[in-house]
Protein backbone atom coordinates (compact mmCIF):
# COMPACT_ATOMS: atom_id res chain seq x y z
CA UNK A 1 0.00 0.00 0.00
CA UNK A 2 1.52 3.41 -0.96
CA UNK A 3 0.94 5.62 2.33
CA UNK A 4 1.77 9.11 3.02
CA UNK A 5 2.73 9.98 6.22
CA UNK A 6 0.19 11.32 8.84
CA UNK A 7 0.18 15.11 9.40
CA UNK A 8 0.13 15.25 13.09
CA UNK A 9 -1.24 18.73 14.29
CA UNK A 10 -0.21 19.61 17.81
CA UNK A 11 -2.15 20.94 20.75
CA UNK A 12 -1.44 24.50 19.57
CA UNK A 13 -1.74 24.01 16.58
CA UNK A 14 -5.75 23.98 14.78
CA UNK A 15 -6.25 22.08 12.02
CA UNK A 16 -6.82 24.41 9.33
CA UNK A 17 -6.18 24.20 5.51
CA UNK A 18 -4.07 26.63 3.16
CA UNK A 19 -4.92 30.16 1.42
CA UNK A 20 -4.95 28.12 -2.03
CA UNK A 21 -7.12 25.43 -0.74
CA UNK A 22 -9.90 28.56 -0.40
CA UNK A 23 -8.33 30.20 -3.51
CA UNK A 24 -9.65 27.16 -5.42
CA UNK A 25 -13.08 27.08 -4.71
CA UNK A 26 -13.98 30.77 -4.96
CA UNK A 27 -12.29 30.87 -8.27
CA UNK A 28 -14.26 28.27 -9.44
CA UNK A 29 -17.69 29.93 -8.84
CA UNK A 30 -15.64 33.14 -10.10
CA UNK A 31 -16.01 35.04 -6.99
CA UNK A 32 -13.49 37.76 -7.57
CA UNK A 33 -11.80 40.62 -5.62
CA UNK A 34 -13.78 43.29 -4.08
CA UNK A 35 -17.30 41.80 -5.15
CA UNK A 36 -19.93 40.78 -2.47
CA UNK A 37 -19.28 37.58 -2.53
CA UNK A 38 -16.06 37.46 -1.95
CA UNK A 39 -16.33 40.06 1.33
CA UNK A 40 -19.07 37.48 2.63
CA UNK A 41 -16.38 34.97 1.79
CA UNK A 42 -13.55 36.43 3.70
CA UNK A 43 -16.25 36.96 6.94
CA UNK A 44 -17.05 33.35 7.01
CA UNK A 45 -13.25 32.32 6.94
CA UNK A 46 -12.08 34.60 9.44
CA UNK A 47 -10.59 37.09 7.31
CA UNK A 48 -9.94 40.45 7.78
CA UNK A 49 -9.36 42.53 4.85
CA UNK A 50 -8.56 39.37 2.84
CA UNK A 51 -8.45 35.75 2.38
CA UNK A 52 -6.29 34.37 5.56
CA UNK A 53 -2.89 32.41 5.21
CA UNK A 54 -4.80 29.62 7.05
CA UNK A 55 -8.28 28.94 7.28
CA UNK A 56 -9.59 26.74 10.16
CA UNK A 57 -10.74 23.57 9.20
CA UNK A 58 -14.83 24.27 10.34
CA UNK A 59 -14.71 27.53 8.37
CA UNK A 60 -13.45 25.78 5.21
CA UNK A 61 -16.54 23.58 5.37
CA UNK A 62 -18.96 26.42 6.31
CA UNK A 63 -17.48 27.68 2.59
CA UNK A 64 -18.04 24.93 1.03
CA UNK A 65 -21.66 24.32 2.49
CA UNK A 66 -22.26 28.21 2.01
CA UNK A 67 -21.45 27.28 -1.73
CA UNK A 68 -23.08 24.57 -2.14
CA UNK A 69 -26.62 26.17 -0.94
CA UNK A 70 -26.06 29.36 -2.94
CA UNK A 71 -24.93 27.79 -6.28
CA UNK A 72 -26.57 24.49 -6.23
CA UNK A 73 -29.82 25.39 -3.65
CA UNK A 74 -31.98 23.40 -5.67
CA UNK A 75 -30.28 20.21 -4.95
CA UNK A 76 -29.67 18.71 -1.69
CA UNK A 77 -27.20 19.93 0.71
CA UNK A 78 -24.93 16.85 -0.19
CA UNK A 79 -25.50 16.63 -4.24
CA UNK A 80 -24.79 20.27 -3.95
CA UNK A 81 -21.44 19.70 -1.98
CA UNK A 82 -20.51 16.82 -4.42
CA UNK A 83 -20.89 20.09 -7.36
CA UNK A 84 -18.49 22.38 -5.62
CA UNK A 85 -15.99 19.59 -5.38
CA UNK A 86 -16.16 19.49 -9.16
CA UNK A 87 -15.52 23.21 -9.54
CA UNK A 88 -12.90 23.87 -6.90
CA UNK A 89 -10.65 21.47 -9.25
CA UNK A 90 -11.33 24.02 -11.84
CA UNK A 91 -10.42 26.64 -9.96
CA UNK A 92 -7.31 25.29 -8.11
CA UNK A 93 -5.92 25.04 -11.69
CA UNK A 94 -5.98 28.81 -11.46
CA UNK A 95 -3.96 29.24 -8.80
CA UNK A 96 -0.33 29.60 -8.94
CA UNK A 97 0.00 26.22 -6.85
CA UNK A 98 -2.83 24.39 -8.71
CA UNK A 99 -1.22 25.20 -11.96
CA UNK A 100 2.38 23.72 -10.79
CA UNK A 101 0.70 20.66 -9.59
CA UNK A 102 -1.81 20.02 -11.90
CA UNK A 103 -0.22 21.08 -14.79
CA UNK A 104 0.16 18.05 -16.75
CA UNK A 105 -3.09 15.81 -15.42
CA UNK A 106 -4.27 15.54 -18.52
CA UNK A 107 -1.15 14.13 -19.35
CA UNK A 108 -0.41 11.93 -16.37
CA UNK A 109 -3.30 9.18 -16.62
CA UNK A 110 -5.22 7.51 -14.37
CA UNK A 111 -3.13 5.33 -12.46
CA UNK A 112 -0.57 7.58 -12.06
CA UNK A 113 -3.28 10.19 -10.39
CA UNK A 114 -3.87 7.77 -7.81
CA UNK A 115 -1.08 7.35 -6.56
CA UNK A 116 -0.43 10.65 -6.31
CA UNK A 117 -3.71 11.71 -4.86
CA UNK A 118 -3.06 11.45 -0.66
CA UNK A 119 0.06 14.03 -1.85
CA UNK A 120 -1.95 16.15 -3.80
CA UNK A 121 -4.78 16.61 -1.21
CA UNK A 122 -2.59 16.31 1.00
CA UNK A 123 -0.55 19.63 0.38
CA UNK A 124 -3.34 22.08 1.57
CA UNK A 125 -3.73 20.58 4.80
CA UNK A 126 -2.36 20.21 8.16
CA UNK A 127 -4.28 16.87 9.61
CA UNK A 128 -5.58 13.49 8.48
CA UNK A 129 -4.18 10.38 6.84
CA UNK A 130 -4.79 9.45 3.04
CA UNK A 131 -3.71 6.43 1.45
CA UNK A 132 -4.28 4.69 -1.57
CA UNK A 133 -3.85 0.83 -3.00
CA UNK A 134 -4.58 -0.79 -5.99
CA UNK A 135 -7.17 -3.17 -6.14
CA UNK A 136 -6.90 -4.54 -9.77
CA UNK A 137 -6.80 -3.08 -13.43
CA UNK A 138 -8.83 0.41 -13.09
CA UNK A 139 -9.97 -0.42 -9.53
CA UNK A 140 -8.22 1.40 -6.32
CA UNK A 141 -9.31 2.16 -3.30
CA UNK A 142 -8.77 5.19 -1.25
CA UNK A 143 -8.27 5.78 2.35
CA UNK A 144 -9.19 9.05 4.43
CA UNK A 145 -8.58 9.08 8.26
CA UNK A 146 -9.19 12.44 10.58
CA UNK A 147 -10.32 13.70 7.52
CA UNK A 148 -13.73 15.22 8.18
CA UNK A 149 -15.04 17.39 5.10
CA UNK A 150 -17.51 15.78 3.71
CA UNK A 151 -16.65 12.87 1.14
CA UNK A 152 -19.00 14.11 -1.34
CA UNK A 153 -16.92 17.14 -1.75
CA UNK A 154 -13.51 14.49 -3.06
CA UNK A 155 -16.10 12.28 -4.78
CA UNK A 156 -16.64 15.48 -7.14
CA UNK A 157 -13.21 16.62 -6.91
CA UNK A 158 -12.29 12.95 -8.02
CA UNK A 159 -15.06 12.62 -11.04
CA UNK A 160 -13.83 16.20 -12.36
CA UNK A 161 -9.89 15.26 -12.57
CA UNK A 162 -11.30 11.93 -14.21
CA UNK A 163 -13.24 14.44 -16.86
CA UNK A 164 -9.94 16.41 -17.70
CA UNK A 165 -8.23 13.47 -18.59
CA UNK A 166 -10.93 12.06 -20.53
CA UNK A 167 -12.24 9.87 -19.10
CA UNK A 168 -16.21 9.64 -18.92
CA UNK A 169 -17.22 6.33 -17.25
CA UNK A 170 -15.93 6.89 -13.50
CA UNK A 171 -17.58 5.40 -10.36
CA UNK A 172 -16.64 6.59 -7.49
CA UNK A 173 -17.97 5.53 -4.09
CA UNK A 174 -17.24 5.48 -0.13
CA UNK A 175 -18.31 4.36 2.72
CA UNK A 176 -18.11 6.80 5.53
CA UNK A 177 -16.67 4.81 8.15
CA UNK A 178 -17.97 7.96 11.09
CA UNK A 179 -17.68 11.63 10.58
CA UNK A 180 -13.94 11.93 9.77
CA UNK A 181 -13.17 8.27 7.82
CA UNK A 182 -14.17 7.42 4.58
CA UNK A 183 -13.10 4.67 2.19
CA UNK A 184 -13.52 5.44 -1.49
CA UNK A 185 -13.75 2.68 -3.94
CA UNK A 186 -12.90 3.66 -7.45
CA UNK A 187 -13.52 2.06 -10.81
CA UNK A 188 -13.27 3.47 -14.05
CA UNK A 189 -13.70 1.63 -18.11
């Protein structure tokens, strides 16, 4: 099994999640400098005068939610979470990070995305576990401990990096083991 390291967070330290992690998503919904939607942004992360280095981990999924029901509000909470997954990949790829990482996925193929996804995910955080182990031809299976943003929200993130590289038939599914473990199982023709 190909494991990344935990990322232990001390007692002083909060888990919390990096400025491009929160760069991402509003980018994908276009939410811009000095518009509305960006101030009520920076409120609900903690900001003042501007996105934060470091957002704590709650706040990033009261963005996320606070997305999901503004953008998506005719589809449940969690269908709606799923959606902004698939547009924060689009807008990660706008960032200056995002476009270093991410430059070359449509490139890299499948496989070699999953192995690299605990690091990718990985990168914008400062908690949880993520592993990853291949199951058979096109089959993996994914591995999130202390990791408690909802799976939905990697289940679109997942099917959209799948879409860039061209590839249409995807499943993707977990099992949310309690409120911060999930197990993804992944299959794609």
């Amino acid at each position: 099994m190909n494991q990344r390291p935990p990322q232990q967070t001390s007692s002083k330290q909060a888990r919390a999640l990096k400025h491009s992690a929160v760069e991402g998503l509003l980018r994908g919904f276009g939410v811009g400098p000095g518009s509305a939607e960006m101030l009520e942004a920076v409120e609900l992360v903690g900001g003042v005068g501007g996105l934060p280095v470091e957002v704590p981990l709650d706040r990033y999924i009261a963005l996320i939610e606070w997305l999901a029901r503004r953008h998506y509000m005719s589809l449940p909470l969690s269908e709606g979470v799923r959606c902004v997954g698939m547009r924060m990949l689009q807008g990660y790829r706008q960032t200056l990070l995002g476009q270093i990482q991410l430059k070359a996925l449509n490139l890299m193929g499948p496989d070699r995305l999953m192995r690299k996804v605990p690091d990718f995910i990985g990168r914008n955080s400062n908690f949880g576990e993520r592993t990853v182990e291949q199951l058979g031809p096109r089959h993996w299976r994914l591995v999130f401990r202390g990791i408690p943003i909802a799976p939905e929200f990697y289940q679109g993130l997942g099917e959209a990096a799948f879409e860039i590289m061209g590839i249409k038939k995807v499943n993707m599914t977990f099992v949310r083991k309690n409120p911060e473990d999930t197990d993804f199982d992944i299959r794609w023709e």
